[in-house]
Protein backbone atom coordinates (compact mmCIF):
# COMPACT_ATOMS: atom_id res chain seq x y z
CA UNK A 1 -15.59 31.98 -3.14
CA UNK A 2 -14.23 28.64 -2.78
CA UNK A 3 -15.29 28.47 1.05
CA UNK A 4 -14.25 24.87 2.09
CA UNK A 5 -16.81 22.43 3.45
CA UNK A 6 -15.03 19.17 4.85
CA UNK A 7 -16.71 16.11 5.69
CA UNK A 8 -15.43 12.70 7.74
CA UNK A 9 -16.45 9.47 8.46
CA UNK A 10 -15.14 5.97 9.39
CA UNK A 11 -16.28 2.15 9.80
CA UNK A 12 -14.70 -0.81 11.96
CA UNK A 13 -14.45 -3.38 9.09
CA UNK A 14 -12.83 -6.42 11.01
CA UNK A 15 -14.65 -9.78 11.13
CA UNK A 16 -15.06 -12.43 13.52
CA UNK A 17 -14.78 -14.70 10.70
CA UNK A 18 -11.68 -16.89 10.01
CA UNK A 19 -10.41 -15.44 6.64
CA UNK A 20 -7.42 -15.53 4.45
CA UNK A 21 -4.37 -12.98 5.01
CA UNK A 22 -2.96 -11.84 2.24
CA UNK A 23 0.61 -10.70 1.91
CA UNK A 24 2.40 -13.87 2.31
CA UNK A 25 3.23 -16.50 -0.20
CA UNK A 26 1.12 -19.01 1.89
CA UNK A 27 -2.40 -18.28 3.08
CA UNK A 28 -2.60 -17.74 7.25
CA UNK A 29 -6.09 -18.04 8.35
CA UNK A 30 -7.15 -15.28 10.66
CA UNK A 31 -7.66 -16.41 14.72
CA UNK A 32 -9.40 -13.04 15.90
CA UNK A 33 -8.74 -9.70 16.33
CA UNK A 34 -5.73 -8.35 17.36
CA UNK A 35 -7.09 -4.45 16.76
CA UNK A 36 -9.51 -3.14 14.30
CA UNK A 37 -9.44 -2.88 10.50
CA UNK A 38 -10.75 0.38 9.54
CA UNK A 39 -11.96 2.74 6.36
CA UNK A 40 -11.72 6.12 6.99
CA UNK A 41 -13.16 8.79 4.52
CA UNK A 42 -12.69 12.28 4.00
CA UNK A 43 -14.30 14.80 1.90
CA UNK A 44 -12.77 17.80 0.95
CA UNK A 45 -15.02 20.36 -0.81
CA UNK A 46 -14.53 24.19 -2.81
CA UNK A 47 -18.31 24.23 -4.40
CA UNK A 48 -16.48 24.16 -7.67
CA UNK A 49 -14.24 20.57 -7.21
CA UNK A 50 -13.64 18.10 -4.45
CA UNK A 51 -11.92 15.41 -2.99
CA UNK A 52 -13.14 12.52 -1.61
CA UNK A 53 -9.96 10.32 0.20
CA UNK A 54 -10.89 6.63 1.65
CA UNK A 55 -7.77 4.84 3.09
CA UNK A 56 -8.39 1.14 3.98
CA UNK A 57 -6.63 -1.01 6.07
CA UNK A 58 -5.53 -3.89 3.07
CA UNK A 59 -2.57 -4.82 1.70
CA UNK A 60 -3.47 -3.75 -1.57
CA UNK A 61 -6.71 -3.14 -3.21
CA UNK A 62 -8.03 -5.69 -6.10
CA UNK A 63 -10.70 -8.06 -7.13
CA UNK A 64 -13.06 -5.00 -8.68
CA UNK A 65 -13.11 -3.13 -4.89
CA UNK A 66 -13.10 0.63 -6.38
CA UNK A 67 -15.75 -0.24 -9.15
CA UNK A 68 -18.22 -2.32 -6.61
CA UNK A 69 -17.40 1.30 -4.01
CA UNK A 70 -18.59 3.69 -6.68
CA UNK A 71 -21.39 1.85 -8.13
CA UNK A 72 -22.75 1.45 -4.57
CA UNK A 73 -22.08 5.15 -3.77
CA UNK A 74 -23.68 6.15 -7.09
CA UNK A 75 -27.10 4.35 -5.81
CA UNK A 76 -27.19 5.83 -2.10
CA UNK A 77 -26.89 9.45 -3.24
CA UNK A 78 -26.56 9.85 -7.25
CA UNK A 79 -25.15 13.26 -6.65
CA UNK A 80 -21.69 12.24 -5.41
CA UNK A 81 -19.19 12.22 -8.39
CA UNK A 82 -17.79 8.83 -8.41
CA UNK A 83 -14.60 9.25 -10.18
CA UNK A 84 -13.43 11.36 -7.54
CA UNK A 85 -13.30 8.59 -5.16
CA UNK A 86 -9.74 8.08 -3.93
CA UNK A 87 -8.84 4.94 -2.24
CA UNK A 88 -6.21 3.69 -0.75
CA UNK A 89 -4.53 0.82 1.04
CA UNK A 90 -2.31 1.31 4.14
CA UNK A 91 -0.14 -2.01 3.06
CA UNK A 92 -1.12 -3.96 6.18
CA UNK A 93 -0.05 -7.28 5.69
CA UNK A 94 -2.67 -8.34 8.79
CA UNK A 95 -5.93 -7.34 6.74
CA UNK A 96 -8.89 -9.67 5.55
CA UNK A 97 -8.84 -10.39 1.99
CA UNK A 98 -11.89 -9.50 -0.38
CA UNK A 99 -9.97 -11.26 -3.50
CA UNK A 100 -12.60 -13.22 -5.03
CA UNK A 101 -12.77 -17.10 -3.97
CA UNK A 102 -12.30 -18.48 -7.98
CA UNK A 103 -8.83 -19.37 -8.44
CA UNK A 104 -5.81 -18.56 -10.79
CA UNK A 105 -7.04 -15.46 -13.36
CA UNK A 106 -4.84 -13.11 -15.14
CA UNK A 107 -7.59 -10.80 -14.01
CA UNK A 108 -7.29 -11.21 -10.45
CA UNK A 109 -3.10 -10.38 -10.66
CA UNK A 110 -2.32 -11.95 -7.54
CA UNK A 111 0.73 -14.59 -6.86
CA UNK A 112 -0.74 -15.19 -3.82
CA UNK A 113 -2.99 -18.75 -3.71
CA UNK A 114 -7.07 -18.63 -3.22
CA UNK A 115 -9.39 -20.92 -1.68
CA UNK A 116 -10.48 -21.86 -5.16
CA UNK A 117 -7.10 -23.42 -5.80
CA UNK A 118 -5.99 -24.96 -2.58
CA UNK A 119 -7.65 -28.23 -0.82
CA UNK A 120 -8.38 -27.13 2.51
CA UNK A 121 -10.37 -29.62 4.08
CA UNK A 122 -10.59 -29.37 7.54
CA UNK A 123 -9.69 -25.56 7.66
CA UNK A 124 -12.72 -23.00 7.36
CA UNK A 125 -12.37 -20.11 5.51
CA UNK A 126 -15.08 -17.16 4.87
CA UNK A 127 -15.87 -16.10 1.37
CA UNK A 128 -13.18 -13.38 0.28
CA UNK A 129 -16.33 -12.51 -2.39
CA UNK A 130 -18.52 -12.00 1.06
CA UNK A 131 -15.95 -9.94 2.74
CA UNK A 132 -15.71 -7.62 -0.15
CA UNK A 133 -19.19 -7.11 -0.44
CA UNK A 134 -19.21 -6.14 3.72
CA UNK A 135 -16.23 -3.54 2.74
CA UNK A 136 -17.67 -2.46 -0.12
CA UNK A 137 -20.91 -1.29 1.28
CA UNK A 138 -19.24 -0.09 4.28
CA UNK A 139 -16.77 2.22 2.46
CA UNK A 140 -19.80 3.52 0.54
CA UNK A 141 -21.68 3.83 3.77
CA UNK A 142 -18.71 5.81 4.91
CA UNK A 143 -18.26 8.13 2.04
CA UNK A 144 -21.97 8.96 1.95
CA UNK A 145 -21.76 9.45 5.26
CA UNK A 146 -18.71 12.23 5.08
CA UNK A 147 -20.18 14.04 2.41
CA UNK A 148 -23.46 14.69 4.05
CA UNK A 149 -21.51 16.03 6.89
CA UNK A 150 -19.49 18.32 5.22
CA UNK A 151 -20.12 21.99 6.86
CA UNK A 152 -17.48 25.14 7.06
CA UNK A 153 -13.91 24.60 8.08
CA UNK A 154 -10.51 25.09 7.13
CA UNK A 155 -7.02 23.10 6.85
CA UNK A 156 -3.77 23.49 7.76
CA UNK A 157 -0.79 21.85 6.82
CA UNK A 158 2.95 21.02 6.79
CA UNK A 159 5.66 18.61 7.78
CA UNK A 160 7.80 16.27 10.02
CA UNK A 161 10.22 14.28 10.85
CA UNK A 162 9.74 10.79 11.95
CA UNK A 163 11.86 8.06 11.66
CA UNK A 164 9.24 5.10 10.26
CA UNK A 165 11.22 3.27 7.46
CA UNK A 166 14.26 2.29 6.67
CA UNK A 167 15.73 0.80 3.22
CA UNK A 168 14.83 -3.42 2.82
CA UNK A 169 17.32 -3.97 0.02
CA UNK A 170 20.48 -4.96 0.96
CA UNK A 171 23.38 -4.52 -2.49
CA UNK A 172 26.48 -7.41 -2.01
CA UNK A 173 29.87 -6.80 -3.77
CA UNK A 174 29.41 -10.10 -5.16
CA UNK A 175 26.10 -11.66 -7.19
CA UNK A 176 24.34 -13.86 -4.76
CA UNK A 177 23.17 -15.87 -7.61
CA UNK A 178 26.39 -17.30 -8.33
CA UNK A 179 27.18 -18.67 -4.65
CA UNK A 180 27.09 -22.21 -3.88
CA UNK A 181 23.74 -23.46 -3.27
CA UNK A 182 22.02 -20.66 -3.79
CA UNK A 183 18.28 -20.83 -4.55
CA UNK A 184 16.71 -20.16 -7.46
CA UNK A 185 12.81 -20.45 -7.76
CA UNK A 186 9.51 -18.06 -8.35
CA UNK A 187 9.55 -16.93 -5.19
CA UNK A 188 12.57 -15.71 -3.12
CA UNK A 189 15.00 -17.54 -5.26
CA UNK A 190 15.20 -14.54 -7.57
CA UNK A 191 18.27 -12.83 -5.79
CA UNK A 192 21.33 -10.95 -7.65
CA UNK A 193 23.24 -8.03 -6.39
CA UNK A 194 20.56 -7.28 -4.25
CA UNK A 195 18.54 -8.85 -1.33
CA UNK A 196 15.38 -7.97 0.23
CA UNK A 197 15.77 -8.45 4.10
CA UNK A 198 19.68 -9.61 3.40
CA UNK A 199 21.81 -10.46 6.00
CA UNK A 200 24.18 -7.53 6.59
CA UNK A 201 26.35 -9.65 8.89
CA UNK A 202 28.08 -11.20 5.32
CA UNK A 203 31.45 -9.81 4.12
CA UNK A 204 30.32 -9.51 1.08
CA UNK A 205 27.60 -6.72 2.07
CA UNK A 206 28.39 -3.53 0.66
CA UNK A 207 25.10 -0.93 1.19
CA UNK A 208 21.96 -0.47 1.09
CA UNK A 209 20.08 0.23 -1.79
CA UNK A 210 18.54 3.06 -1.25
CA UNK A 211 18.31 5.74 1.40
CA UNK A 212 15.09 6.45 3.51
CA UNK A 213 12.76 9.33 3.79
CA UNK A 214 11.92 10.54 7.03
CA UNK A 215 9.25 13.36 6.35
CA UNK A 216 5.77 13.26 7.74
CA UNK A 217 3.73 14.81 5.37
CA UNK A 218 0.31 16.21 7.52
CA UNK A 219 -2.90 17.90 6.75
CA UNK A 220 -5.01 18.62 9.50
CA UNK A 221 -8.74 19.99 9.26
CA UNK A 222 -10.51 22.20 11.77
CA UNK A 223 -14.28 23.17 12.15
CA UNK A 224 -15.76 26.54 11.89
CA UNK A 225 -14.55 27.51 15.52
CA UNK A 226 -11.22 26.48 14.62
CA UNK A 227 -11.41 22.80 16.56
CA UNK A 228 -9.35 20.78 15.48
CA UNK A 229 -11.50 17.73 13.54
CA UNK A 230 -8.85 15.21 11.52
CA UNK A 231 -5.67 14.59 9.60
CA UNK A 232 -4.88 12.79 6.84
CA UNK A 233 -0.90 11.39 7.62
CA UNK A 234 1.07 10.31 4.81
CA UNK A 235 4.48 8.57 5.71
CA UNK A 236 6.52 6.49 3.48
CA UNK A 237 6.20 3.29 4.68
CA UNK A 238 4.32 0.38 4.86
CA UNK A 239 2.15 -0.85 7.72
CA UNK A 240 3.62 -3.99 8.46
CA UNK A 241 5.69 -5.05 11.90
CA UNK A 242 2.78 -7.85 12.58
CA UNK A 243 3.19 -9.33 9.22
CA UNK A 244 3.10 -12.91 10.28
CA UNK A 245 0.73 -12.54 12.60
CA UNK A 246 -2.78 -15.27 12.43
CA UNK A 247 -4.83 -12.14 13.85
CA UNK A 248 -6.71 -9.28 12.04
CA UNK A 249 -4.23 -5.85 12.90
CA UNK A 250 -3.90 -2.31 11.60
CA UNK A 251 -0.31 -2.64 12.15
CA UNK A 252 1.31 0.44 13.74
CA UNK A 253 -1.58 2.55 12.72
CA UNK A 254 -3.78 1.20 14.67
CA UNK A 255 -0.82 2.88 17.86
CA UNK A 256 -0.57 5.81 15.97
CA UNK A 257 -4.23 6.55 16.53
CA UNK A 258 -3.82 5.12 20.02
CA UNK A 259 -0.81 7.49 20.43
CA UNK A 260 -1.96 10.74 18.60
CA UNK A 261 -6.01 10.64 20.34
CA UNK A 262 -4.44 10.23 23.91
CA UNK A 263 -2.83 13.88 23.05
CA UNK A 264 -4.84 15.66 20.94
CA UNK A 265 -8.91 13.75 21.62
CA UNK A 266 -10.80 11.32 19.44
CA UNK A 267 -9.87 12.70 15.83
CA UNK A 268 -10.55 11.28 12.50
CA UNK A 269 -7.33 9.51 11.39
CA UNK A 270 -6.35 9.01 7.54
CA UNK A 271 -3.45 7.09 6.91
CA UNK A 272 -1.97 7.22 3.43
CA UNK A 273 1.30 5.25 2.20
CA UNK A 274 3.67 7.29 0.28
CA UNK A 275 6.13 5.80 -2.26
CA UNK A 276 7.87 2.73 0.42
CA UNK A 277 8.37 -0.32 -2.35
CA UNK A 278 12.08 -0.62 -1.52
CA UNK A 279 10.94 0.15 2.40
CA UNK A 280 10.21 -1.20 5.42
CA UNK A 281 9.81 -0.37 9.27
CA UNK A 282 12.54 -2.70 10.14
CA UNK A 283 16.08 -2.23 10.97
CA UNK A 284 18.34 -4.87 9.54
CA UNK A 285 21.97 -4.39 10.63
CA UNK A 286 21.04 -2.70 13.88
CA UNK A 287 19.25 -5.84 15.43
CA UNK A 288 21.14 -6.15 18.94
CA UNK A 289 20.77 -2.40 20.34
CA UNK A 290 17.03 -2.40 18.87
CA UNK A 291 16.48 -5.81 21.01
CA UNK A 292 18.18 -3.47 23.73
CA UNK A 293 16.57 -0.63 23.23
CA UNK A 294 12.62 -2.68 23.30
CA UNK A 295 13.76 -4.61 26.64
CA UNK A 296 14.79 -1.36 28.55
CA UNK A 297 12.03 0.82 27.12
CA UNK A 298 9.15 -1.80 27.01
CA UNK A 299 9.98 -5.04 29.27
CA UNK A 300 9.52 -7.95 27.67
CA UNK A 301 6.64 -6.83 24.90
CA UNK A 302 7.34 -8.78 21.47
CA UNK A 303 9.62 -6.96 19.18
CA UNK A 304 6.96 -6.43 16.70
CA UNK A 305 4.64 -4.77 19.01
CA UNK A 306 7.49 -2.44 20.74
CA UNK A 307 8.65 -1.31 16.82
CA UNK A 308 5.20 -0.04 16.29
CA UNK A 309 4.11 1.60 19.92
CA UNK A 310 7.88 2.82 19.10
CA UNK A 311 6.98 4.49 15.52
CA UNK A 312 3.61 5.42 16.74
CA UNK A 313 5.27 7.75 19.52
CA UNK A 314 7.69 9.06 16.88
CA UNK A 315 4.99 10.08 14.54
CA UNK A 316 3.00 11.78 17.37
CA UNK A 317 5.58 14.22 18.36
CA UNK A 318 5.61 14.90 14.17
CA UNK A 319 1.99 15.33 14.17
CA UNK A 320 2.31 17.55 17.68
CA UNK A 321 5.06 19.48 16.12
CA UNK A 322 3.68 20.46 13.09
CA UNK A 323 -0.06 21.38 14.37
CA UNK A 324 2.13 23.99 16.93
CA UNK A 325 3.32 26.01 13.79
CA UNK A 326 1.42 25.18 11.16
CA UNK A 327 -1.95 25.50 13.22
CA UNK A 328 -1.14 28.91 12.80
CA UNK A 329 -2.26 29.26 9.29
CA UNK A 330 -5.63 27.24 9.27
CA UNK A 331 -6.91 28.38 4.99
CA UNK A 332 -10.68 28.39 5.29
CA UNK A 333 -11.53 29.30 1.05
CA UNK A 334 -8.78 27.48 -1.35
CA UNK A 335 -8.65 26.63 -5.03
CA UNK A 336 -9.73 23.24 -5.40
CA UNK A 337 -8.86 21.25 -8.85
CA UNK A 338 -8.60 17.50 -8.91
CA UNK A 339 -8.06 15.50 -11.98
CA UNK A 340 -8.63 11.87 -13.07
CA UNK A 341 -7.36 10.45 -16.01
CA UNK A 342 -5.66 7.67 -17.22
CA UNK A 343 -1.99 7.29 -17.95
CA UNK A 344 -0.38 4.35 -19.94
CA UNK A 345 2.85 3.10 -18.82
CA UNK A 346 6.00 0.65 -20.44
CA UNK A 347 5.56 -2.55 -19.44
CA UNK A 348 7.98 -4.34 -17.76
CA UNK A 349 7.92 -6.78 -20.67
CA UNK A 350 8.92 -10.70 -20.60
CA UNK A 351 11.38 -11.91 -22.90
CA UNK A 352 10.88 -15.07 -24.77
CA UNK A 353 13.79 -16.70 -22.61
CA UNK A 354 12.15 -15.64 -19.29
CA UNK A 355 8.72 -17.29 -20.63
CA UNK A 356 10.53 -20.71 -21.45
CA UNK A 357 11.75 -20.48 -18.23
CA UNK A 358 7.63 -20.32 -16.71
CA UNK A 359 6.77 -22.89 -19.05
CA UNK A 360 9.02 -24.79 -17.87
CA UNK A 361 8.73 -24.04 -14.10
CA UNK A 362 5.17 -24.41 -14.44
CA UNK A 363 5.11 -27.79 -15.92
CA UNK A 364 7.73 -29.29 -12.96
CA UNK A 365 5.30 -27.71 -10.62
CA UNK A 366 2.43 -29.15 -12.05
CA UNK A 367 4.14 -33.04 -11.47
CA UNK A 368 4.46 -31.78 -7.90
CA UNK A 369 1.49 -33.18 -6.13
CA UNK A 370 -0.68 -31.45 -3.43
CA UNK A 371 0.45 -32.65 0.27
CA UNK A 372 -1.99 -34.89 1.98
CA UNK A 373 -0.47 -35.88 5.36
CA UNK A 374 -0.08 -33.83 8.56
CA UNK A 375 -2.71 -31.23 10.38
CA UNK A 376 -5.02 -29.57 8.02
CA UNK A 377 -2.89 -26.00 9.10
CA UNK A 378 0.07 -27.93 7.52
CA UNK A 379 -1.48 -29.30 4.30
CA UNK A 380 -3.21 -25.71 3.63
CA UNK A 381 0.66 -23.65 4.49
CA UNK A 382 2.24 -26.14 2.35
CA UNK A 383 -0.32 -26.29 -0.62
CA UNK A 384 -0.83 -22.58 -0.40
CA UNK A 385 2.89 -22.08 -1.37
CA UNK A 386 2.52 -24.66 -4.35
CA UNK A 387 -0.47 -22.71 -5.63
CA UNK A 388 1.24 -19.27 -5.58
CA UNK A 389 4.49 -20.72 -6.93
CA UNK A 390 2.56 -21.94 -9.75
CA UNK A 391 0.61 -18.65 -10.01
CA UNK A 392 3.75 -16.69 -10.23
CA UNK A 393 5.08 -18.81 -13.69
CA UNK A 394 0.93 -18.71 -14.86
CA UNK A 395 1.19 -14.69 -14.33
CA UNK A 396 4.52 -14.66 -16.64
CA UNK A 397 2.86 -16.86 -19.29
CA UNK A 398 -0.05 -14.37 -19.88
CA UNK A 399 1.64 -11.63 -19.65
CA UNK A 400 4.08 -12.71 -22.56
CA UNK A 401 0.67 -13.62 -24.32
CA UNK A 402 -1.19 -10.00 -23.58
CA UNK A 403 1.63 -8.10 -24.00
CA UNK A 404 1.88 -8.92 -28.12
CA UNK A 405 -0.87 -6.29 -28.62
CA UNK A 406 -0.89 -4.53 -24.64
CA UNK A 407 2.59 -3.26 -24.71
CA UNK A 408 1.64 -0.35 -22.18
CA UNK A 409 -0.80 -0.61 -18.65
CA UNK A 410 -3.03 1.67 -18.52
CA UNK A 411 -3.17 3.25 -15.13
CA UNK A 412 -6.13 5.36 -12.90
CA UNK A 413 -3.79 8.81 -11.94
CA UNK A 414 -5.53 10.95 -9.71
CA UNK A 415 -4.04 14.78 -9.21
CA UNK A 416 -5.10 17.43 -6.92
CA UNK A 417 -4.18 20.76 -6.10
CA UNK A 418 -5.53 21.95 -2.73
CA UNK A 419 -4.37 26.20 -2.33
CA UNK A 420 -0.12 25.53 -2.39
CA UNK A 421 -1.07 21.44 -1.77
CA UNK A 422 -0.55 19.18 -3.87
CA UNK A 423 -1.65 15.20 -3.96
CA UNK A 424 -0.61 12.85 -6.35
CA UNK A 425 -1.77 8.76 -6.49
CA UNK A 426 -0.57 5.61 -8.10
CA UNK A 427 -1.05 1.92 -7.90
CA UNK A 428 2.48 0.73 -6.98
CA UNK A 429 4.61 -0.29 -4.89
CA UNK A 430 6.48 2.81 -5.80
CA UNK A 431 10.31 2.63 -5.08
CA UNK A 432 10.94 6.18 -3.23
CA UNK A 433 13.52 7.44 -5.97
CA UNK A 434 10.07 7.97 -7.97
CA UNK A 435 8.13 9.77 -5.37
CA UNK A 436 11.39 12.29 -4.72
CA UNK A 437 11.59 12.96 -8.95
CA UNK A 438 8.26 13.90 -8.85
CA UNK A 439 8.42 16.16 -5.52
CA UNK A 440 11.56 17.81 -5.98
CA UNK A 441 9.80 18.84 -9.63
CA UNK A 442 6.48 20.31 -8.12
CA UNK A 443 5.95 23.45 -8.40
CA UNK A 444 3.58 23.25 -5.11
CA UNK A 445 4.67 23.44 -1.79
CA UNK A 446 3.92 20.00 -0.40
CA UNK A 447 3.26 17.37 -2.25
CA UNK A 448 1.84 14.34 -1.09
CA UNK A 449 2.53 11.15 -3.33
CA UNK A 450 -0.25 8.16 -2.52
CA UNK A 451 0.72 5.10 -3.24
CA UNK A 452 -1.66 1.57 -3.70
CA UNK A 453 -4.60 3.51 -5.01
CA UNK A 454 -7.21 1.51 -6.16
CA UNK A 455 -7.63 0.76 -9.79
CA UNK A 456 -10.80 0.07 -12.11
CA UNK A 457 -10.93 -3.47 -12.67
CA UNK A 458 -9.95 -6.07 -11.02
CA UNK A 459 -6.17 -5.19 -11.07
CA UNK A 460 -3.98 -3.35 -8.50
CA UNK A 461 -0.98 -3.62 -6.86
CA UNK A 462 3.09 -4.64 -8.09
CA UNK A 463 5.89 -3.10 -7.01
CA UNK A 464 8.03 -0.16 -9.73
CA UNK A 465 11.22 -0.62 -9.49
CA UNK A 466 13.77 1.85 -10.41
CA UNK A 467 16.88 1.08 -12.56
CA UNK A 468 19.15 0.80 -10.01
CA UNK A 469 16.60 -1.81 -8.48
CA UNK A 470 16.63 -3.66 -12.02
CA UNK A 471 19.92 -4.24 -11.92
CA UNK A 472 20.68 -5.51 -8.49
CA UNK A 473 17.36 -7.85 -8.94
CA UNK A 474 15.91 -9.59 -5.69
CA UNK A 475 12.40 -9.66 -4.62
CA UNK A 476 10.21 -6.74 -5.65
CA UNK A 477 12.65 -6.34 -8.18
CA UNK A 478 12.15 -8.93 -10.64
CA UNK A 479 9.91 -9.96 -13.79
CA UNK A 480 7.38 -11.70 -11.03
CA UNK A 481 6.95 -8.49 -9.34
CA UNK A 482 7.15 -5.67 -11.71
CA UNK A 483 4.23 -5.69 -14.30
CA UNK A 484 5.58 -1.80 -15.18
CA UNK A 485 9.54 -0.92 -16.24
CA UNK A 486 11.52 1.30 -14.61
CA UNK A 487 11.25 3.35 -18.19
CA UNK A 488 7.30 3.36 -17.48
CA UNK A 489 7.99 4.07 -14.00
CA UNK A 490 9.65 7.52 -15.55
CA UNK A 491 6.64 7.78 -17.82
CA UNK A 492 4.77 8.25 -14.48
CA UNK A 493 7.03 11.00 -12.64
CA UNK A 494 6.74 12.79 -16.07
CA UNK A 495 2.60 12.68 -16.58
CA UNK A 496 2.11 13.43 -13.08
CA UNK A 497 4.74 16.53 -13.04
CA UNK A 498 2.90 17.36 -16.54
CA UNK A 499 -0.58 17.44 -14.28
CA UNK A 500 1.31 19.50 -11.24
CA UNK A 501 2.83 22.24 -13.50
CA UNK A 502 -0.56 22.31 -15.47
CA UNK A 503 -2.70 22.70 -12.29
CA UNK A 504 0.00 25.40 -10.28
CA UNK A 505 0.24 27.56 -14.23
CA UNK A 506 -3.77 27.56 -13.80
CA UNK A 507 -4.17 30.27 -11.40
């Protein structure tokens, strides 16, 4: 009874190709390969439920992804339930996009600019639709692949420490708003109490927002003899030190596999993102002794790639720790139950003032013409920006349109309880206030929150603030950002604790 069968699998899904990077206002044109974009899939099986987890290296996944996975899954083997297809993006701000080449669509919810709506003669740029298609069938590929290789083993589990984020909203005593010659626009220019990457060096700066979480959350599977096989690790952060870089990267997960296989052998490696909106693997008033700290430790290594060899170390010794205890309780037969349903949240809804203000920001954008002088690179930086900016007032129009009859978004929650593990998913940014309401109510022993699931549709993404985050505004924090309340984002802790409580009382 409810022996467990575990499957894995994985794909190299970086191109040659010079495609957009998404996860900047302005599009960056990948120059290579810096390390490889992978999709790594694990199935989890009881004989009664299952699991099957697919982390991707994006920055978030859109544009229709999940449905064009499943449907492909559902023709290579029609016995593989779709809708328990979990997939996930590690945030990488260094992946390829698959966002579909059209331009602006309230459908395709992103404030970034596409080929479709920029003039970029002179720069080539391969087919986001194409690239999509390639991921698609490879995650599929992958998925098939893990759940025809599922055979007797067991899990183990637990957690660390590992210091990977740290809070990227900085609260002033004063409104920044209100200083002289402050900025005030769709994209940055959205600042109040609070600052995303603020300058602590002001007198005026008073704390961060929020705190940090330093667990490592870790499941590791084993085959029949008890060999170690995998682990999924989920850490509360983002992936992105390299996110300016012009080359295709993992970001520091692509050194924590480097770190963790040089110890422990060529293991499967799933990373998941917990809740990390208001996060970020960068310190902010600790600059000078981190500079210090790289030079003596590293030599002369950009800072970037020092911060991740340096987190990648950090969660290694977690992921060494743990195994030495918790290795010692490898469950080889567990209850299994994972639910999919969908949950409807509060909108964070746009007031009629804050849509006069798009009209009107859109329509002085729209005089704004399209630059034609310099190097191709700086026609396509500078006319990328233009296109999101006016994407960002275009979002906040039809939203104020849908949400007359849409006042709630409907949302894809996926809940699983694996023995005394739980597992918990969402399509946010999640601020981490969220992800501790919802652990510190579980009744399970761990539970891992997953955020930047992929959605139905061809939506996905946007950070949840909390109220605190409301308040001090800033980016991440404001109507451009949040399609969800922080009231919805309560609506959320409470359906998923609902679904926890339901599956622990089940027993």
């Amino acid at each position: 009874m409810n022996e467990l069968m575990i499957g894995w699998a994985t794909r190299d899904v970086s191109t040659d190709k010079p495609i957009n990077i998404p996860g900047q206002f302005h599009m960056r044109i990948s120059a290579g390969i810096m390390d490889p974009l992978t999709v790594s899939t694990l199935v989890v099986d009881n004989g009664t439920d299952l699991v099957i987890f697919a982390a991707l290296d994006l920055v978030v996944i859109r544009s229709g992804l999940l449905d064009e996975v499943r449907a492909q899954v559902a023709t290579l083997n029609p016995a593989i339930p779709t809708a328990k297809i979990l997939l996930n993006a590690t945030h990488t701000h260094t992946g390829a996009s698959h966002y579909s080449d059209a331009g602006w669509s309230l459908s395709n919810n992103t404030s970034t600019a596409l080929p479709g709506e920029v003039p970029h003669d002179g720069v080539e740029i391969a087919s986001g639709d194409e690239y999509r298609h390639f991921l698609a069938a490879q995650t599929a590929e992958a998925i098939c692949e893990a759940y025809a290789k599922r055979a007797p083993g067991g899990i183990a589990y637990g957690y660390g420490y590992a210091v990977v984020a740290h809070s990227r909203r900085v609260v002033y005593f004063d409104d920044t708003s209100t200083r002289p010659g402050a900025v005030i626009n769709s994209t940055h220019g959205v600042n109040g109490h609070a600052v995303m990457y603020g300058n602590t060096n002001d007198a005026n700066f008073s704390h961060y927002e929020a705190g940090a979480d330093h667990f490592a959350n870790l499941l590791y599977t084993f085959d029949a003899a008890g060999q170690l096989t995998g682990a999924i690790i989920n850490v509360p952060c983002p992936s992105q030190n390299s996110e300016s870089e012009y080359k295709l990267s993992a970001d520091y997960w692509h050194d924590v596999k480097v770190a963790i296989r040089k110890r422990h052998g060529d293991l499967f490696i799933l990373p998941q993102c917990a809740a990390a909106g208001d996060l970020a693997p960068r310190i902010l008033h600790y600059k000078q002794a981190q500079t210090r700290r790289f030079q003596l430790k590293y030599g002369v290594e950009p800072t970037e790639l020092a911060a991740r060899k340096d987190i990648a170390e950090r969660i290694a010794e977690a992921f060494t720790e743990v195994l030495g205890w918790a290795g010692k309780d490898i469950k080889t037969a567990l209850p299994l139950t994972h639910i999919v349903t969908t949950v409807d949240l509060a909108r964070r809804l746009i007031t009629a003032a804050e849509y006069a203000t798009a009209e009107q920001g859109l329509e002085e954008l729209n005089r704004l013409p399209f630059k034609t002088d310099g190097t191709p690179m700086e026609r396509l930086q500078a006319n990328s920006i233009l296109a999101a900016s006016r994407n960002r007032f275009l979002r906040i129009i039809d939203r104020y349109a849908q949400q007359q009859t849409q006042p709630k978004l409907p949302m894809e929650l996926h809940v699983l309880r694996l023995g005394d593990l739980a597992f918990a998913s969402n399509r946010f940014e999640l601020y981490m206030d969220f992800q501790h309401r919802m652990q510190a109510r579980s009744p399970f022993e761990q539970t891992f929150i997953i955020q930047l699931a992929g959605q139905p549709g061809d939506d996905g993404g946007t950070y949840l603030c909390t109220e605190r985050g409301a308040w001090g505004k800033g980016y991440s924090a404001s109507m451009y950002c949040n399609l969800v309340s922080p009231q919805g984002g309560q609506e959320l802790v409470e359906e998923t604790v609902k679904l926890l409580e339901a599956l622990h009382n089940a027993e």
